[in-house]
Every structure is written in C-alpha cells, then in structure tokens.
Protein backbone atom coordinates (compact mmCIF):
# COMPACT_ATOMS: atom_id res chain seq x y z
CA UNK A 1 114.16 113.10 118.22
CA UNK A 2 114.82 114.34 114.99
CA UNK A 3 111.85 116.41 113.29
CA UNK A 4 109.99 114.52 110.60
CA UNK A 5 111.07 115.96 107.09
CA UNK A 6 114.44 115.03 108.02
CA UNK A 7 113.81 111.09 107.55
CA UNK A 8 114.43 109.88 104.42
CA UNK A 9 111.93 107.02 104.78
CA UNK A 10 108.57 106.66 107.11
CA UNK A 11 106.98 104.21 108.49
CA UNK A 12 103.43 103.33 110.27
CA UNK A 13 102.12 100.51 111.51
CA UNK A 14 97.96 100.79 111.79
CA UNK A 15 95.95 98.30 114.15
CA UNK A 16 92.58 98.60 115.39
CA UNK A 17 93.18 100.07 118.52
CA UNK A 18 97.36 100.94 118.44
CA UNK A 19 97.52 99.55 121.96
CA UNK A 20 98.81 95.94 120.98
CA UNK A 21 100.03 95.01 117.43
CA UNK A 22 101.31 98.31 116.12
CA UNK A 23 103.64 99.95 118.84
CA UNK A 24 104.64 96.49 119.34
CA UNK A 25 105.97 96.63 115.35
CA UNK A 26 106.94 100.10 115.94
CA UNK A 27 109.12 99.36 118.93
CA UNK A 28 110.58 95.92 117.17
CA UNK A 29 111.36 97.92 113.88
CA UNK A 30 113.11 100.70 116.16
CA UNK A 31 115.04 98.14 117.80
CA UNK A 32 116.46 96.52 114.38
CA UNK A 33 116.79 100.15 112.63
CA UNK A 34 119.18 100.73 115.73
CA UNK A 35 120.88 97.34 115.08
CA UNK A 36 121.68 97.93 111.54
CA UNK A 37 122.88 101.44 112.03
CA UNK A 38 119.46 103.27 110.28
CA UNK A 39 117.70 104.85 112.98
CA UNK A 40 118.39 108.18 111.81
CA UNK A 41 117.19 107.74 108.73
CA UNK A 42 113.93 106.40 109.04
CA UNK A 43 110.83 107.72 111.50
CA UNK A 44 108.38 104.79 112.97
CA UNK A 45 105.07 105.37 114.22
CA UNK A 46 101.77 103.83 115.30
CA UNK A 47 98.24 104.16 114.87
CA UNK A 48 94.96 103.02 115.50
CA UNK A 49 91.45 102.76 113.24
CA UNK A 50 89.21 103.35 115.95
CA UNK A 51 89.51 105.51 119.03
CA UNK A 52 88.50 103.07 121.85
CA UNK A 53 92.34 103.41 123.37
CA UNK A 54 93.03 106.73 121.97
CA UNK A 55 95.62 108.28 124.98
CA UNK A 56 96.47 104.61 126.60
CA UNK A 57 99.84 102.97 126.50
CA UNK A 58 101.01 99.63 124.62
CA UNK A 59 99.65 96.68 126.82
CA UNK A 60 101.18 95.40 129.80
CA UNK A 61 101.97 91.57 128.07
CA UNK A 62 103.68 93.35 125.24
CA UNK A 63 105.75 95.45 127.23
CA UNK A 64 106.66 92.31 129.02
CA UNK A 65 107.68 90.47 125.67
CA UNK A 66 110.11 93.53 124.76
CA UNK A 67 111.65 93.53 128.22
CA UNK A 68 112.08 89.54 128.05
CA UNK A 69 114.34 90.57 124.83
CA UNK A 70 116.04 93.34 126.35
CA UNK A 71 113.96 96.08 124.47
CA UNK A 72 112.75 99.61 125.73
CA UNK A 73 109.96 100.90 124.19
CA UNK A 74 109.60 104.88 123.84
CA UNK A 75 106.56 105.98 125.83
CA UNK A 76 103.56 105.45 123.62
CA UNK A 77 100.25 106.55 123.67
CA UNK A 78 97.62 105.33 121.37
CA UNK A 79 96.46 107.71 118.53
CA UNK A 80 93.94 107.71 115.66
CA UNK A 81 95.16 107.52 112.19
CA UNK A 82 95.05 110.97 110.39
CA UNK A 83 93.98 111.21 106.52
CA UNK A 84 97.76 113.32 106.42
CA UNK A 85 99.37 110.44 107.69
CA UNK A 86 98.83 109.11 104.14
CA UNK A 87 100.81 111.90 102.83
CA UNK A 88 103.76 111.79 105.63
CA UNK A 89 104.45 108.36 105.28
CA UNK A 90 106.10 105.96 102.58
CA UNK A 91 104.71 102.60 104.31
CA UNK A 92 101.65 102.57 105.87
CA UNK A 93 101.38 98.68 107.28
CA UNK A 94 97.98 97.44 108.28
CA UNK A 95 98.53 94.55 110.84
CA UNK A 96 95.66 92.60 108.71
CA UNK A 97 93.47 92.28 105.80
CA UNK A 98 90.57 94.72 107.70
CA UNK A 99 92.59 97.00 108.54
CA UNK A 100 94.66 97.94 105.64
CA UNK A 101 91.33 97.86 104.09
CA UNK A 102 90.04 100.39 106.58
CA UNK A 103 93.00 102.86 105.95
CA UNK A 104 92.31 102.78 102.38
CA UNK A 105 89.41 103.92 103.49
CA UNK A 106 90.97 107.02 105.97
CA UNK A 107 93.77 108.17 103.56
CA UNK A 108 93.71 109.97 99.82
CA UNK A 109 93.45 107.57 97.00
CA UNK A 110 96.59 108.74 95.72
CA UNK A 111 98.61 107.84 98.88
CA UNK A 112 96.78 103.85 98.97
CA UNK A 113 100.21 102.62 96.43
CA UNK A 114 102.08 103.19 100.07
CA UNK A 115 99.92 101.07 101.79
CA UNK A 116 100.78 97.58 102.55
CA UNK A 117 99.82 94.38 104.69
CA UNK A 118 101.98 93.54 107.28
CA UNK A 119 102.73 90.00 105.93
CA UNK A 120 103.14 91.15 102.30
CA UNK A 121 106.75 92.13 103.10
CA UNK A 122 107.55 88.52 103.83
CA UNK A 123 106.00 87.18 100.56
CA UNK A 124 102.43 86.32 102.17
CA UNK A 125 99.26 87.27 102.41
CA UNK A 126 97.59 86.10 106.55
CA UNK A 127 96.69 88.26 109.33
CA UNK A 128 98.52 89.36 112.27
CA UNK A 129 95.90 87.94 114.81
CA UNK A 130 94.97 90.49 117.65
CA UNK A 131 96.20 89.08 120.83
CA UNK A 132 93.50 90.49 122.56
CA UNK A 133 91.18 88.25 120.70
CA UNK A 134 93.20 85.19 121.57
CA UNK A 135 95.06 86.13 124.44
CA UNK A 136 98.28 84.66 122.75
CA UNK A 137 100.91 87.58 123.39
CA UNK A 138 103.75 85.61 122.92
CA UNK A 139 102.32 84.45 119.37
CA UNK A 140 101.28 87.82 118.67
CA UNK A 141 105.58 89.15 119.74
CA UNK A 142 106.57 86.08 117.74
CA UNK A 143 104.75 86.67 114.52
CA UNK A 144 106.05 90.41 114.31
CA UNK A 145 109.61 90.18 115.05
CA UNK A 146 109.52 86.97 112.73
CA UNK A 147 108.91 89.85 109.97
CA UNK A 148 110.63 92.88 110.79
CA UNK A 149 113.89 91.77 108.73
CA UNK A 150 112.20 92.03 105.80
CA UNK A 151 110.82 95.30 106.13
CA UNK A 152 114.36 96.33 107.28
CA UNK A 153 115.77 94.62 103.49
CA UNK A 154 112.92 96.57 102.06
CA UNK A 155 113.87 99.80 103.46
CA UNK A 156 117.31 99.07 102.68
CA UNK A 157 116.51 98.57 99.23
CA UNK A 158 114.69 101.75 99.05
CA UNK A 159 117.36 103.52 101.07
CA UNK A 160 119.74 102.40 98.64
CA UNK A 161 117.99 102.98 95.42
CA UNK A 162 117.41 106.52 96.48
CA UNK A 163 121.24 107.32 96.77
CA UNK A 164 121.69 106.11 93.28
C-alpha cells in the first residue's frame, strides 16, 4: 500500500459503528477506483462514531454481498474516527444526516467544508439506513453501489481540475 501523503485525493466514509455501511463504501469505492484505472491516486478508509465495534471486521451479510459481485474486501477492522482525520482527508462522507452531524462535531471547524452526506454526491439529501436496524443487507449493498459513480465523477473532476 502506498503511504498516505502520496494520494492526491482521500477519502472516508464515517458510520456509527464502521462495521456495516462504511467499509462496505470503502470496499465498493476501491473496487470502481480499480475499474477506472485511479487506485493509485486516491486512499479510502473507514470509520466509526462510536466505539462499540472498535477492532471487529465488516459484517458477515456484507461480505457476502461483495463476494456475490465478485469483490474482495481488504481485511478491515473497525476504528474510531480521529479529530486528524479531518485534516488527512478531502471527503469525509457521513452515511446519514446524524452522523455527518456527529463528525462535525469530532473534527476542526475548519476541516467541516470537506465533509459531506453520502447521498449529496448524487444530488439528494436521505439517509443510508443501517442494515442492522432493518436487517435489509441487500438494500443497504444496493443503495451504496447505486452511488459510488458519482463520487468516482466527483473525484474525477477534482483529479482533473488539480492537473490544470
């Protein structure tokens, strides 16, 4: 893996307990950075807001979604969001409303401009519904990967306008 201040761009995803909807983001983002030939260039990670899970791995159902579509996660292992994280990442993408709330809460005012609601990237404003809440992996998989490509034209954009 390359070391961090080599990326050009950075990305988190933040859920409550990084064991579901973030390192499933993180491992669908990988997968399409990969596909269109930016992997290199930008870092993903994952995060949680509180440390129930802190140390587990992404849940079994997920794992099972990603292997349905031919994806390998990296081994992951739940961690807490960091108030630096703020500073060492250019997106950081609450899964909902409560969350990205509660990282503007963990991270230095000056860093909140970088972070966003999953959903915004797509032109909306709902939630990414916990799937431990309503048991609905699949929905959970769906919903994700259904916006991934435009965080991807996003980073392209910024990838691009940086070159300039």
């Amino acid at each position: 893996m390359i070391p961090w201040p080599f990326y050009k761009k950075r990305v988190l995803f933040v859920c409550l307990a990084n064991i579901c909807r973030s390192p499933l983001a993180e491992a669908l983002l990988r997968q399409a950075l990969k596909e269109v030939g930016l992997s290199r260039v930008v870092q993903v990670d994952s995060a949680a807001i509180e440390n129930w899970c802190v140390g587990q791995q992404m849940h079994q159902k997920l794992q099972e979604c990603l292997a349905n579509d031919h994806i390998a996660p990296r081994p992951h292992f739940s961690r807490l969001l960091k108030p630096q994280d703020g500073e060492r990442f250019d997106y950081v993408i609450g899964m909902d409303q409560a969350i990205t709330r509660a990282i503007q809460l963990r991270i230095d005012d000056q860093k909140q401009a970088h972070t966003y609601l999953f959903s915004q990237f797509q032109g909306k404003t709902f939630d990414i519904i916990d799937p431990m809440q309503t048991k609905d992996f699949p929905r959970t998989y769906r919903e994700i990967k259904a916006g991934i490509p435009a965080i991807i034209h996003r980073l392209q954009q910024d990838l691009n306008s940086t070159e300039e």
